[in-house]
PDB file of N, CA and C in Angstrom:
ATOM      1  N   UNK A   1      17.371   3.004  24.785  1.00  0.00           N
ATOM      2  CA  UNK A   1      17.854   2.575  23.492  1.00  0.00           C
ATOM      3  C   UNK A   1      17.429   3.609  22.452  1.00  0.00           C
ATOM      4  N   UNK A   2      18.426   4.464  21.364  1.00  0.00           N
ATOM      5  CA  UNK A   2      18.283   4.940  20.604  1.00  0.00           C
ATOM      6  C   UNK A   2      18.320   4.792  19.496  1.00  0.00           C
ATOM      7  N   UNK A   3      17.520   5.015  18.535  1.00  0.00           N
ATOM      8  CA  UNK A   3      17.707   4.433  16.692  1.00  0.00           C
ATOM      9  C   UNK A   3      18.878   5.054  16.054  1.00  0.00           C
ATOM     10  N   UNK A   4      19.485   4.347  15.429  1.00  0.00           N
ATOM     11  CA  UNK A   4      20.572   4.979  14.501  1.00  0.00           C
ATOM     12  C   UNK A   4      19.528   5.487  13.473  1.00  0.00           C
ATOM     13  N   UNK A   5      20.233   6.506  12.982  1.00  0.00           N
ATOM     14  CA  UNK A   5      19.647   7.418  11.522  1.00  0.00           C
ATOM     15  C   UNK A   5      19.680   6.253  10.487  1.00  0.00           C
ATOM     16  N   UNK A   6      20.577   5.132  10.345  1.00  0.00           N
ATOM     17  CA  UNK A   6      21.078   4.346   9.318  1.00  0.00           C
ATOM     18  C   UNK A   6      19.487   3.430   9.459  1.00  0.00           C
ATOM     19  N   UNK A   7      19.193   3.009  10.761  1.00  0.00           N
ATOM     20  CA  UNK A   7      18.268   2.187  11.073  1.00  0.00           C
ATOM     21  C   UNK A   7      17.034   2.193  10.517  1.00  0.00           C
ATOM     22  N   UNK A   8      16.667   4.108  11.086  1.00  0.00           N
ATOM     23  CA  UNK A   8      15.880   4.607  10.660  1.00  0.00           C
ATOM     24  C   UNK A   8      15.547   4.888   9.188  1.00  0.00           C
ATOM     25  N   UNK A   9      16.303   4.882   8.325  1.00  0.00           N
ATOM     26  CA  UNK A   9      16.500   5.509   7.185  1.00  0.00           C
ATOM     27  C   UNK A   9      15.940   3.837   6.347  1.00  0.00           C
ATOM     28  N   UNK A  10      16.404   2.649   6.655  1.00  0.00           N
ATOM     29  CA  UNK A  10      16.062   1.374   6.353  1.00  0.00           C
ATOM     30  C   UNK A  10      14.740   0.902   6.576  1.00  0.00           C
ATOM     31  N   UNK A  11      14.587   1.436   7.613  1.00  0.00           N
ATOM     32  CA  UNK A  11      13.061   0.906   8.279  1.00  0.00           C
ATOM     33  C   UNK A  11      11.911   2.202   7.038  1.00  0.00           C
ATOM     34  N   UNK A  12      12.264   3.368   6.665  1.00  0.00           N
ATOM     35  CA  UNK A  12      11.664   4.248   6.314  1.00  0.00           C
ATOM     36  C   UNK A  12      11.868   3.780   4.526  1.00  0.00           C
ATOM     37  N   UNK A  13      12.851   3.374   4.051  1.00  0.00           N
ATOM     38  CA  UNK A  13      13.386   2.624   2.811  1.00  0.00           C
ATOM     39  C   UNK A  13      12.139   1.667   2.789  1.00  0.00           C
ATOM     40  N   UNK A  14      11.931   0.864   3.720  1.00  0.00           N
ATOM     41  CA  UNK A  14      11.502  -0.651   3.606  1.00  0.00           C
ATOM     42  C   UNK A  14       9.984  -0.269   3.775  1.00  0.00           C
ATOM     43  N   UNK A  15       9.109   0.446   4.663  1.00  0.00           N
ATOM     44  CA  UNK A  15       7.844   0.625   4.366  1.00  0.00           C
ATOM     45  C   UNK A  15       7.347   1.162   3.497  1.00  0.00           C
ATOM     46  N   UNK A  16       8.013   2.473   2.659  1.00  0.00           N
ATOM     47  CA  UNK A  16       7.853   2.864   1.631  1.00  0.00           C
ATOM     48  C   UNK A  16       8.104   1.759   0.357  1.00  0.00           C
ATOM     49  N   UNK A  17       9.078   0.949   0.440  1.00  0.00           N
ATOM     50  CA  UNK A  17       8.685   0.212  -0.475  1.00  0.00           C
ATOM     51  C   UNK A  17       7.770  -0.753  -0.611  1.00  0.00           C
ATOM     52  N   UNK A  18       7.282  -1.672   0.779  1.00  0.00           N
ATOM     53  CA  UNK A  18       6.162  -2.158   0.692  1.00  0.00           C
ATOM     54  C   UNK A  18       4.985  -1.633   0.141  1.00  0.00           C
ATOM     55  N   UNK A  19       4.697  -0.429   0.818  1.00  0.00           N
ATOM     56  CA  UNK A  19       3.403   0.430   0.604  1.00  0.00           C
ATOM     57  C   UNK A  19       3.219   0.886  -0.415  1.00  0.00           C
ATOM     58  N   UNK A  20       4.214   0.548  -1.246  1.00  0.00           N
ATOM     59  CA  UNK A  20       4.413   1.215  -2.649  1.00  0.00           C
ATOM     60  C   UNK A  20       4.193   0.435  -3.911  1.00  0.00           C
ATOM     61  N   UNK A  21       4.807  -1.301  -3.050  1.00  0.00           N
ATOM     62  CA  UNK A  21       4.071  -2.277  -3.693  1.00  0.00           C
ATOM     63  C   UNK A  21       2.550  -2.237  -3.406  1.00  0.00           C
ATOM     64  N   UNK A  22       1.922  -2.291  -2.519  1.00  0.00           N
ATOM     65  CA  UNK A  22       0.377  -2.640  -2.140  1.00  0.00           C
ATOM     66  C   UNK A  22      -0.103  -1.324  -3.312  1.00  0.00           C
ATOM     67  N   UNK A  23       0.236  -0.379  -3.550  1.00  0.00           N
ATOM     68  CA  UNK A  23      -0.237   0.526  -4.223  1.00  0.00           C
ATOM     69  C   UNK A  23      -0.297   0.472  -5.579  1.00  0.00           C
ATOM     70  N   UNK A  24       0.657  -0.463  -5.798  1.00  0.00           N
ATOM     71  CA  UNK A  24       1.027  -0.842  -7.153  1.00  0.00           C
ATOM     72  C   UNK A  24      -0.129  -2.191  -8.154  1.00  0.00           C
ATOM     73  N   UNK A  25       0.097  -3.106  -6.178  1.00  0.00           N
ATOM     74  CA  UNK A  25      -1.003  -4.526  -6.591  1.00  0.00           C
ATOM     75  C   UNK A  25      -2.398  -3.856  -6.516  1.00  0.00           C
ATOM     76  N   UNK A  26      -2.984  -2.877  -5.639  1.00  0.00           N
ATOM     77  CA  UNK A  26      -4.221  -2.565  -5.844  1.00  0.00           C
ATOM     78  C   UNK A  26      -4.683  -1.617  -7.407  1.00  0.00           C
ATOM     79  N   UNK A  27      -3.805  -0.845  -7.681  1.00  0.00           N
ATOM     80  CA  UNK A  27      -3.618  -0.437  -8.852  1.00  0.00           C
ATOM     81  C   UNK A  27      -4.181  -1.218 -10.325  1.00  0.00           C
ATOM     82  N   UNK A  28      -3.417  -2.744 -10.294  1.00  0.00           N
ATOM     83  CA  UNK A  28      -3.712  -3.527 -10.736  1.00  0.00           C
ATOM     84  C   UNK A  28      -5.060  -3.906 -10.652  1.00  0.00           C
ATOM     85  N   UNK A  29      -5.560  -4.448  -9.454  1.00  0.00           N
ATOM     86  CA  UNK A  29      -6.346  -4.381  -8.926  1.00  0.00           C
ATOM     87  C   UNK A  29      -7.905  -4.171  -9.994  1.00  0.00           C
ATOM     88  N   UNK A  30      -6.992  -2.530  -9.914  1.00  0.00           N
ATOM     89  CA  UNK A  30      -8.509  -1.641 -10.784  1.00  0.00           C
ATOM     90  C   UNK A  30      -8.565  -2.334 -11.918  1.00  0.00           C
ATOM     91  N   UNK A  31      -7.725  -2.300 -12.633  1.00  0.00           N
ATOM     92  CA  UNK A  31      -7.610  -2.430 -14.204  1.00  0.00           C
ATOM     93  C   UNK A  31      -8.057  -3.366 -14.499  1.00  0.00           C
ATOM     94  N   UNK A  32      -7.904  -4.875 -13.306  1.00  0.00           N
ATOM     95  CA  UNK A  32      -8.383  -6.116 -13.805  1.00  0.00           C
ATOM     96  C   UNK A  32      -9.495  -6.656 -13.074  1.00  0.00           C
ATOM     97  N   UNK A  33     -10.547  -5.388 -12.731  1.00  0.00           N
ATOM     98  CA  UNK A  33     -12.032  -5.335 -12.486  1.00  0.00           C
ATOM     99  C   UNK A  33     -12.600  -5.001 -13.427  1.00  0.00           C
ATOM    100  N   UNK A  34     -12.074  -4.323 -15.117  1.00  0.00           N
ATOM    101  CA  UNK A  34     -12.365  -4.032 -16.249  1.00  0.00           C
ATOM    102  C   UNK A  34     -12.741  -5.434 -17.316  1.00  0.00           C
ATOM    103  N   UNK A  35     -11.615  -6.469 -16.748  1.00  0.00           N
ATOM    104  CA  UNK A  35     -11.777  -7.769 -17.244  1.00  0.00           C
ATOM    105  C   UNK A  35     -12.549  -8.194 -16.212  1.00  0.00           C
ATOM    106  N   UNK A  36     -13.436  -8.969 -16.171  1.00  0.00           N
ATOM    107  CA  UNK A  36     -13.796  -9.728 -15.353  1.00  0.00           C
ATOM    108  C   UNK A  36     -13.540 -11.758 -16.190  1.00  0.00           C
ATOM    109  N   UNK A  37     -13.832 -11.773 -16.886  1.00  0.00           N
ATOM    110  CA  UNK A  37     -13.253 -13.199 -17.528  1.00  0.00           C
ATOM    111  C   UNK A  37     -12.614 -13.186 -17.495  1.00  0.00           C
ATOM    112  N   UNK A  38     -11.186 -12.918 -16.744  1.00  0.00           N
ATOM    113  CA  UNK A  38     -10.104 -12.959 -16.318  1.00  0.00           C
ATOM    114  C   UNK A  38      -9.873 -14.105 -15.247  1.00  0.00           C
ATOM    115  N   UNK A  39      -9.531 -15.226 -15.342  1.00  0.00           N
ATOM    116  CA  UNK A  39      -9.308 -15.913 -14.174  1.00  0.00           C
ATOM    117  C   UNK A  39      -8.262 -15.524 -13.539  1.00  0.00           C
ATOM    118  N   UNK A  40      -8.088 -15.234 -12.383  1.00  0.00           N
ATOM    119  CA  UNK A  40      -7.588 -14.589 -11.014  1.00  0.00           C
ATOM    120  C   UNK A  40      -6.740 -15.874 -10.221  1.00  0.00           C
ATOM    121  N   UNK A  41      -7.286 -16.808 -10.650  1.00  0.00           N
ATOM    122  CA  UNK A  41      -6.389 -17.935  -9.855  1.00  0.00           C
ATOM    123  C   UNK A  41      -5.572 -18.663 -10.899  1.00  0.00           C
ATOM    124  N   UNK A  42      -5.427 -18.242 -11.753  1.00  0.00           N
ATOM    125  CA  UNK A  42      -4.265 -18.715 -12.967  1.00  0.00           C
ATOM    126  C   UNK A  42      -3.033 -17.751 -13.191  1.00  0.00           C
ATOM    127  N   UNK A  43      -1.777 -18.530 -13.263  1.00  0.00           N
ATOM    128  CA  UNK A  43      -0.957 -18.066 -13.612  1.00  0.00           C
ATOM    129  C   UNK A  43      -0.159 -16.755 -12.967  1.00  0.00           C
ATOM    130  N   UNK A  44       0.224 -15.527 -13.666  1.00  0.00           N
ATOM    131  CA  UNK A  44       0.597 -14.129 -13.457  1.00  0.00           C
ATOM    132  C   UNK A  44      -0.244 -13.534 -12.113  1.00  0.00           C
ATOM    133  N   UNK A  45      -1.833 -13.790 -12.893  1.00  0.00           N
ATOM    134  CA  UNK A  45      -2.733 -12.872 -12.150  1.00  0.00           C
ATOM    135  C   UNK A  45      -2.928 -13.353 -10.509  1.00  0.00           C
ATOM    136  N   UNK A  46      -2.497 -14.634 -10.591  1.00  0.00           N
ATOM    137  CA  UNK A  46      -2.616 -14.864  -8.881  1.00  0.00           C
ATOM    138  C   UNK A  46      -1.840 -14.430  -7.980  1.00  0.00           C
ATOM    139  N   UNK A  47      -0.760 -13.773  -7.936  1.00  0.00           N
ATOM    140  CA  UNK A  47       0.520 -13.333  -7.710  1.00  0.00           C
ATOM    141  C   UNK A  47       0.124 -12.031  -7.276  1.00  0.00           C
ATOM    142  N   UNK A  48      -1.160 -11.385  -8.044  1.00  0.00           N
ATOM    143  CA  UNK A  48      -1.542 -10.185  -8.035  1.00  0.00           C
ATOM    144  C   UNK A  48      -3.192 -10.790  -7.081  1.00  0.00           C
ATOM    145  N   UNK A  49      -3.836 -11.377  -6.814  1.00  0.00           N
ATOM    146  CA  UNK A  49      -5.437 -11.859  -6.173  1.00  0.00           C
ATOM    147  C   UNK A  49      -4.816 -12.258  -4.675  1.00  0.00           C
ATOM    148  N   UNK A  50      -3.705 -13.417  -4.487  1.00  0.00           N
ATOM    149  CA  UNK A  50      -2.944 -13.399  -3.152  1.00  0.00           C
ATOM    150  C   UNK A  50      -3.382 -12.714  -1.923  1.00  0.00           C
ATOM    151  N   UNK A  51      -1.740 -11.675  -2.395  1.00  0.00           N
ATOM    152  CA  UNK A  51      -1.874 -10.513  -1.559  1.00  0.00           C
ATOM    153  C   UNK A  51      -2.949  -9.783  -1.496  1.00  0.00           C
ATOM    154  N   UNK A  52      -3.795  -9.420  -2.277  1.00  0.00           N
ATOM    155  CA  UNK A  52      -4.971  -8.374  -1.997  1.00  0.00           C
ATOM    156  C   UNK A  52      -6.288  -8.534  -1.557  1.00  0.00           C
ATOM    157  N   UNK A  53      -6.630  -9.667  -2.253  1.00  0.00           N
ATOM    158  CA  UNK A  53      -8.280 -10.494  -1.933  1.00  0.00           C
ATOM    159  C   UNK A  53      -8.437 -10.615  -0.409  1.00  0.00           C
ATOM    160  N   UNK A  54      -7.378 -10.974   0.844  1.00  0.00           N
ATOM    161  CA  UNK A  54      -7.737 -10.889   1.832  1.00  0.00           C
ATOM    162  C   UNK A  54      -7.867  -9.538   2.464  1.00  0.00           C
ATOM    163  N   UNK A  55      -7.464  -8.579   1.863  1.00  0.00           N
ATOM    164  CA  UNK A  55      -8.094  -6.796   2.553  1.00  0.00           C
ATOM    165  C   UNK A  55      -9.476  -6.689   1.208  1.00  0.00           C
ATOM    166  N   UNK A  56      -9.639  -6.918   0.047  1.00  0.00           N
ATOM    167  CA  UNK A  56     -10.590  -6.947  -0.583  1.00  0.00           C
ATOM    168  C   UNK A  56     -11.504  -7.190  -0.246  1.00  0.00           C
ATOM    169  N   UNK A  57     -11.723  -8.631   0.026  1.00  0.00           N
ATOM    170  CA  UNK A  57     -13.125  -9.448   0.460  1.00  0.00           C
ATOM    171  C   UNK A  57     -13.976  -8.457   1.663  1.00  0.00           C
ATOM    172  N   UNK A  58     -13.108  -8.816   2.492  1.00  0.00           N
ATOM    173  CA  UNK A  58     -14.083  -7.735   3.629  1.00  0.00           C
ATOM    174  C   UNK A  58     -14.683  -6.235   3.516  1.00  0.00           C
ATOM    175  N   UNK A  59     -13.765  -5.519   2.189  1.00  0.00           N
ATOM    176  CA  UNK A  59     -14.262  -4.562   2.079  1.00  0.00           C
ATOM    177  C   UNK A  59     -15.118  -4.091   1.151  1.00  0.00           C
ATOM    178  N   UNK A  60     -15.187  -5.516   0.701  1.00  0.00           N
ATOM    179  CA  UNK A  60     -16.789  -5.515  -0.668  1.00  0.00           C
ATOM    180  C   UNK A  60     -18.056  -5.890   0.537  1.00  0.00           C
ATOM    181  N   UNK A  61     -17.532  -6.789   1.311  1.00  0.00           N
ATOM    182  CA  UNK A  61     -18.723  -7.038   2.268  1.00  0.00           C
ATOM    183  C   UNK A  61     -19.289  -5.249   2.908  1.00  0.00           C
ATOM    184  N   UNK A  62     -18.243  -4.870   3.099  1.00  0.00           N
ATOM    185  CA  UNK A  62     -18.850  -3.265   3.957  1.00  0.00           C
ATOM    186  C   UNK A  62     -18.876  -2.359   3.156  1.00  0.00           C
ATOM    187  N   UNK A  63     -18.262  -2.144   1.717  1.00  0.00           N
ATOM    188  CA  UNK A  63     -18.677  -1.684   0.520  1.00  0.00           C
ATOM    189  C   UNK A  63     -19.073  -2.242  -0.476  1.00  0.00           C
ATOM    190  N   UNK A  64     -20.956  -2.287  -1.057  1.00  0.00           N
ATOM    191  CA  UNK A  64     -20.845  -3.420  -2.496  1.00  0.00           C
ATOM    192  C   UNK A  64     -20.494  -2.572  -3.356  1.00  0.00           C
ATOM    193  N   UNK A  65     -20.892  -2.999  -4.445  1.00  0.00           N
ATOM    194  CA  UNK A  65     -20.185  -2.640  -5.747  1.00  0.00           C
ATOM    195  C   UNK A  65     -21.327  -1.533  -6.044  1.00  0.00           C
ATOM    196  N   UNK A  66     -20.620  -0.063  -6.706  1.00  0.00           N
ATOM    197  CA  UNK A  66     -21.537   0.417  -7.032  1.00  0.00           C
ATOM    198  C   UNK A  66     -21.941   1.085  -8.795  1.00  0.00           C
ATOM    199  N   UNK A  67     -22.810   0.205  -9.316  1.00  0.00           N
ATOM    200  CA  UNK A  67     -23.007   0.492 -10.329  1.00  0.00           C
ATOM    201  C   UNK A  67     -22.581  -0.762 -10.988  1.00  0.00           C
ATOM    202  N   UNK A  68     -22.415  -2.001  -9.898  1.00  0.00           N
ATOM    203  CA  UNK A  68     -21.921  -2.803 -10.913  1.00  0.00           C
ATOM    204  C   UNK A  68     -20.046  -2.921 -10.985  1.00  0.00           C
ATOM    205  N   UNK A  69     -19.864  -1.600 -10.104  1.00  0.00           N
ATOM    206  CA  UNK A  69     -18.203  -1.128 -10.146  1.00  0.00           C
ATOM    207  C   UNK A  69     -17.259  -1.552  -8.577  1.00  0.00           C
ATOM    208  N   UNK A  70     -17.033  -2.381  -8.875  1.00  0.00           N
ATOM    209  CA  UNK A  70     -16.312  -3.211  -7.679  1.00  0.00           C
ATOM    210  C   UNK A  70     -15.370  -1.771  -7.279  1.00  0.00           C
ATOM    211  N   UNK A  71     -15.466  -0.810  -5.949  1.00  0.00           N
ATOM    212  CA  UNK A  71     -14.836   0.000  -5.497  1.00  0.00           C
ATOM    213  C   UNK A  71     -13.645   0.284  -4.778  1.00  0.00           C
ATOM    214  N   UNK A  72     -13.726  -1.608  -4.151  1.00  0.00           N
ATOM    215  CA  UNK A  72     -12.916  -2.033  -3.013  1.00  0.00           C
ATOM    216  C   UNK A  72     -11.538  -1.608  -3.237  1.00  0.00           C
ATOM    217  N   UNK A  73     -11.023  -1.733  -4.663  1.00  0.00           N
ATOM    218  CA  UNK A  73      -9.362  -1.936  -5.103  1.00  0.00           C
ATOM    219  C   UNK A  73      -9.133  -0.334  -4.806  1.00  0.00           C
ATOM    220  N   UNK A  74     -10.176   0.928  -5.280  1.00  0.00           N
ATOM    221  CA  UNK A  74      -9.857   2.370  -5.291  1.00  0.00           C
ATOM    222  C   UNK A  74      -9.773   2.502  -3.943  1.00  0.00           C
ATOM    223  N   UNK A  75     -10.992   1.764  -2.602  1.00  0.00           N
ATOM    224  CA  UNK A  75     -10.509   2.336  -1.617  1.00  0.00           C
ATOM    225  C   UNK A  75      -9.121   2.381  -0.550  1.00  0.00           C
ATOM    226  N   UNK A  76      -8.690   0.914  -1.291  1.00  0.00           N
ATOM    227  CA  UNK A  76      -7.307   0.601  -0.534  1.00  0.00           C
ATOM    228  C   UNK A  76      -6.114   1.475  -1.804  1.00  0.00           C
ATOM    229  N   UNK A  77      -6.581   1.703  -2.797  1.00  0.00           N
ATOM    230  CA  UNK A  77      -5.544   2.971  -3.573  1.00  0.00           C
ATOM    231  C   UNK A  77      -4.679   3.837  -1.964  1.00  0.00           C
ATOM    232  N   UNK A  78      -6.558   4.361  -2.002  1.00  0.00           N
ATOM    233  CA  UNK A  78      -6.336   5.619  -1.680  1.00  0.00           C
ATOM    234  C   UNK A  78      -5.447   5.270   0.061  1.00  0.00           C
ATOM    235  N   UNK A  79      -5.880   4.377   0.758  1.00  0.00           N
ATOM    236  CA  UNK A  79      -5.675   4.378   2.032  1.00  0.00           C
ATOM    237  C   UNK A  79      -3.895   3.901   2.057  1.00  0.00           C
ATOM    238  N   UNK A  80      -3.711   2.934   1.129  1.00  0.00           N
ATOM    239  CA  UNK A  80      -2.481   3.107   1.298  1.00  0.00           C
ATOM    240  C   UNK A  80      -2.027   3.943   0.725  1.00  0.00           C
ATOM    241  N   UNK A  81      -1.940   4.998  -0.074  1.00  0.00           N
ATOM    242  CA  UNK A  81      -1.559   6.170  -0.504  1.00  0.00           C
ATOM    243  C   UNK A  81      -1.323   7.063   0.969  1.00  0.00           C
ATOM    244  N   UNK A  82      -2.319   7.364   1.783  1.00  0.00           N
ATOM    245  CA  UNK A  82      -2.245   7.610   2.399  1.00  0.00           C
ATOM    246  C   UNK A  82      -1.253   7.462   3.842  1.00  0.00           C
ATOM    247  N   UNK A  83      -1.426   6.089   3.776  1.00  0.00           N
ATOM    248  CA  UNK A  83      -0.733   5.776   4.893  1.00  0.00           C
ATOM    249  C   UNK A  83       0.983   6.200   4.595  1.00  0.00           C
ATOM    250  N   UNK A  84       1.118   5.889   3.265  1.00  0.00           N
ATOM    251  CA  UNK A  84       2.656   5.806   2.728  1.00  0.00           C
ATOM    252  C   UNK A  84       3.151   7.358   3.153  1.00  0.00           C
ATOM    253  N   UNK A  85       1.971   8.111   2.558  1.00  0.00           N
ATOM    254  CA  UNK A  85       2.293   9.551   2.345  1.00  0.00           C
ATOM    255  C   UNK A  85       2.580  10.397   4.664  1.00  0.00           C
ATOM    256  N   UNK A  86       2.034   9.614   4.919  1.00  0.00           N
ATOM    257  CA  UNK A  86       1.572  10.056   6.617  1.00  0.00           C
ATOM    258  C   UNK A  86       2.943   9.765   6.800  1.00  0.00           C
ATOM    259  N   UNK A  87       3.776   8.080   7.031  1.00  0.00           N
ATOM    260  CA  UNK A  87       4.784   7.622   7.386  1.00  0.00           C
ATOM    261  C   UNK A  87       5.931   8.355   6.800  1.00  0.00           C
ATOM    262  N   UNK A  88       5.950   8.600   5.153  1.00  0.00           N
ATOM    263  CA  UNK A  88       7.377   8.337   4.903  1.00  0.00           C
ATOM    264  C   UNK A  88       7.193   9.412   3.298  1.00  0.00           C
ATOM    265  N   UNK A  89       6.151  10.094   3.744  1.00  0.00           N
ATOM    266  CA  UNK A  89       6.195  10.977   2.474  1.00  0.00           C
ATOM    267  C   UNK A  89       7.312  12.553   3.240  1.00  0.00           C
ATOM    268  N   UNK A  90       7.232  13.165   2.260  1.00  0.00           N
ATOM    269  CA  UNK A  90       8.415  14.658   2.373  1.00  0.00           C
ATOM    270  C   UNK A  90       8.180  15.078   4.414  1.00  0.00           C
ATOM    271  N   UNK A  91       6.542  15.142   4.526  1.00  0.00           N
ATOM    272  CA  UNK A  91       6.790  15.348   5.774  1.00  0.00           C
ATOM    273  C   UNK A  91       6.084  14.528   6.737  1.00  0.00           C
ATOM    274  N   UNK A  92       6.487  13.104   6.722  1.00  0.00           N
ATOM    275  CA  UNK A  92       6.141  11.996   7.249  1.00  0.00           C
ATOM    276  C   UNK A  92       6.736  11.603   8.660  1.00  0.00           C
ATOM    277  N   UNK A  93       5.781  11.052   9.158  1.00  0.00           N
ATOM    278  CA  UNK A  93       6.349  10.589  10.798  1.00  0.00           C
ATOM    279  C   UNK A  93       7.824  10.208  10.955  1.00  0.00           C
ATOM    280  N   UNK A  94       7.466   8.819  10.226  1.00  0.00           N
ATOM    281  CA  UNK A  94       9.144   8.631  10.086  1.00  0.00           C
ATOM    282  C   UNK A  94      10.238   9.227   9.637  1.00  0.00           C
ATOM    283  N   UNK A  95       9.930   9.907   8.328  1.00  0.00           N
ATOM    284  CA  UNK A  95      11.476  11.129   7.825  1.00  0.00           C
ATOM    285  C   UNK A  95      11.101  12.250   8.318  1.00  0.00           C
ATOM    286  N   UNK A  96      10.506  12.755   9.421  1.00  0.00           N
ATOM    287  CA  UNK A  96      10.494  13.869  10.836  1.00  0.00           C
ATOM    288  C   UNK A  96      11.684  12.849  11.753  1.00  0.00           C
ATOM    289  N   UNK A  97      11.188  11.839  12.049  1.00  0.00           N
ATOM    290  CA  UNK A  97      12.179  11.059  12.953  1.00  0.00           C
ATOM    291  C   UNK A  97      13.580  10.923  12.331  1.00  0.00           C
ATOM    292  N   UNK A  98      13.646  10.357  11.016  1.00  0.00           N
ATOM    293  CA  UNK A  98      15.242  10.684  10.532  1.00  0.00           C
ATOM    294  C   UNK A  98      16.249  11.890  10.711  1.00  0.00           C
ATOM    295  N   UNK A  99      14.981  13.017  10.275  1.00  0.00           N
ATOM    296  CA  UNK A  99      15.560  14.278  10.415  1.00  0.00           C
ATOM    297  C   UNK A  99      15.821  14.771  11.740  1.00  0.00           C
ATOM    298  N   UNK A 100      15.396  14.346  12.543  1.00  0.00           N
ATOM    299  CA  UNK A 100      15.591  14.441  13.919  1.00  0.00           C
ATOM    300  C   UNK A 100      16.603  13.945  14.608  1.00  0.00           C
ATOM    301  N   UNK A 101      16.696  12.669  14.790  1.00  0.00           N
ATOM    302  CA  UNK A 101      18.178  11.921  14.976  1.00  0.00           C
ATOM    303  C   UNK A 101      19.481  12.269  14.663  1.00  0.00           C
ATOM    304  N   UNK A 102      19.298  12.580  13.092  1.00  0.00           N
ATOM    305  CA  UNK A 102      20.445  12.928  12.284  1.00  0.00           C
ATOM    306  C   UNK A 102      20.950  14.007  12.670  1.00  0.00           C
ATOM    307  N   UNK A 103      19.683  15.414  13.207  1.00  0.00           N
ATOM    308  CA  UNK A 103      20.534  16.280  13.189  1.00  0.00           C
ATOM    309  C   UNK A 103      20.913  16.615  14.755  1.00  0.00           C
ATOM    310  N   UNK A 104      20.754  15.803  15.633  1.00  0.00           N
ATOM    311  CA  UNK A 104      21.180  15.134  17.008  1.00  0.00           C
ATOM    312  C   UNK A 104      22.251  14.924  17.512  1.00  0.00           C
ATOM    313  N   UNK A 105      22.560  14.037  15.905  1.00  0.00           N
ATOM    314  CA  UNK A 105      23.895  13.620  15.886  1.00  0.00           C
ATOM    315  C   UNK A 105      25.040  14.478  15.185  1.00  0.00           C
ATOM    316  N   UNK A 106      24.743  15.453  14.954  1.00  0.00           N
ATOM    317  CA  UNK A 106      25.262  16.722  14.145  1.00  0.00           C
ATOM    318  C   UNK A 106      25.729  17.421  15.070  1.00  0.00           C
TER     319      UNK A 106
END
């Protein structure tokens, strides 16, 4: 069984945009470790505590805070930055695989 380029190109569409959200909610993340009287389970901001607090929590347990500076939200910045950039950035696993197929089919 072979991937269509179309397939590929969707599947490469669709993780980049996830990963792009997580980058976006951890982002947030930072800014509203600046507030801390911020309740997190009200309203807007829970929408944003949800999704993230379960990769958070564990990684305050294996990273504390340093200085007082909750780190956890910068380290998942960076990792999904990363990951996005590995998969589906200019020379990413997956758009190597698009480019590959496509020009297969050429």
């Amino acid at each position: 069984m072979t991937a269509t380029p179309a397939a590929l190109q969707s599947l490469q569409f669709g993780l980049g945009a996830v990963l792009g959200l997580w980058t976006l909610l951890f982002l947030f993340r930072i800014v509203l470790t600046w507030y801390p009287q911020l309740d997190l389970e009200r309203g807007v901001l829970r929408w944003i505590r949800v999704p993230t607090e379960p990769l958070l929590a564990p990684t305050r347990r294996w990273i504390q805070p340093i200085g007082g500076v909750d780190v956890a939200p910068v380290i998942w910045v960076g990792l999904t930055s990363l990951v996005r950039e590995l998969l589906v950035g200019q020379q990413g696993l997956v758009t190597q695989l698009v480019r590959q197929v496509s020009s297969n089919l050429a």
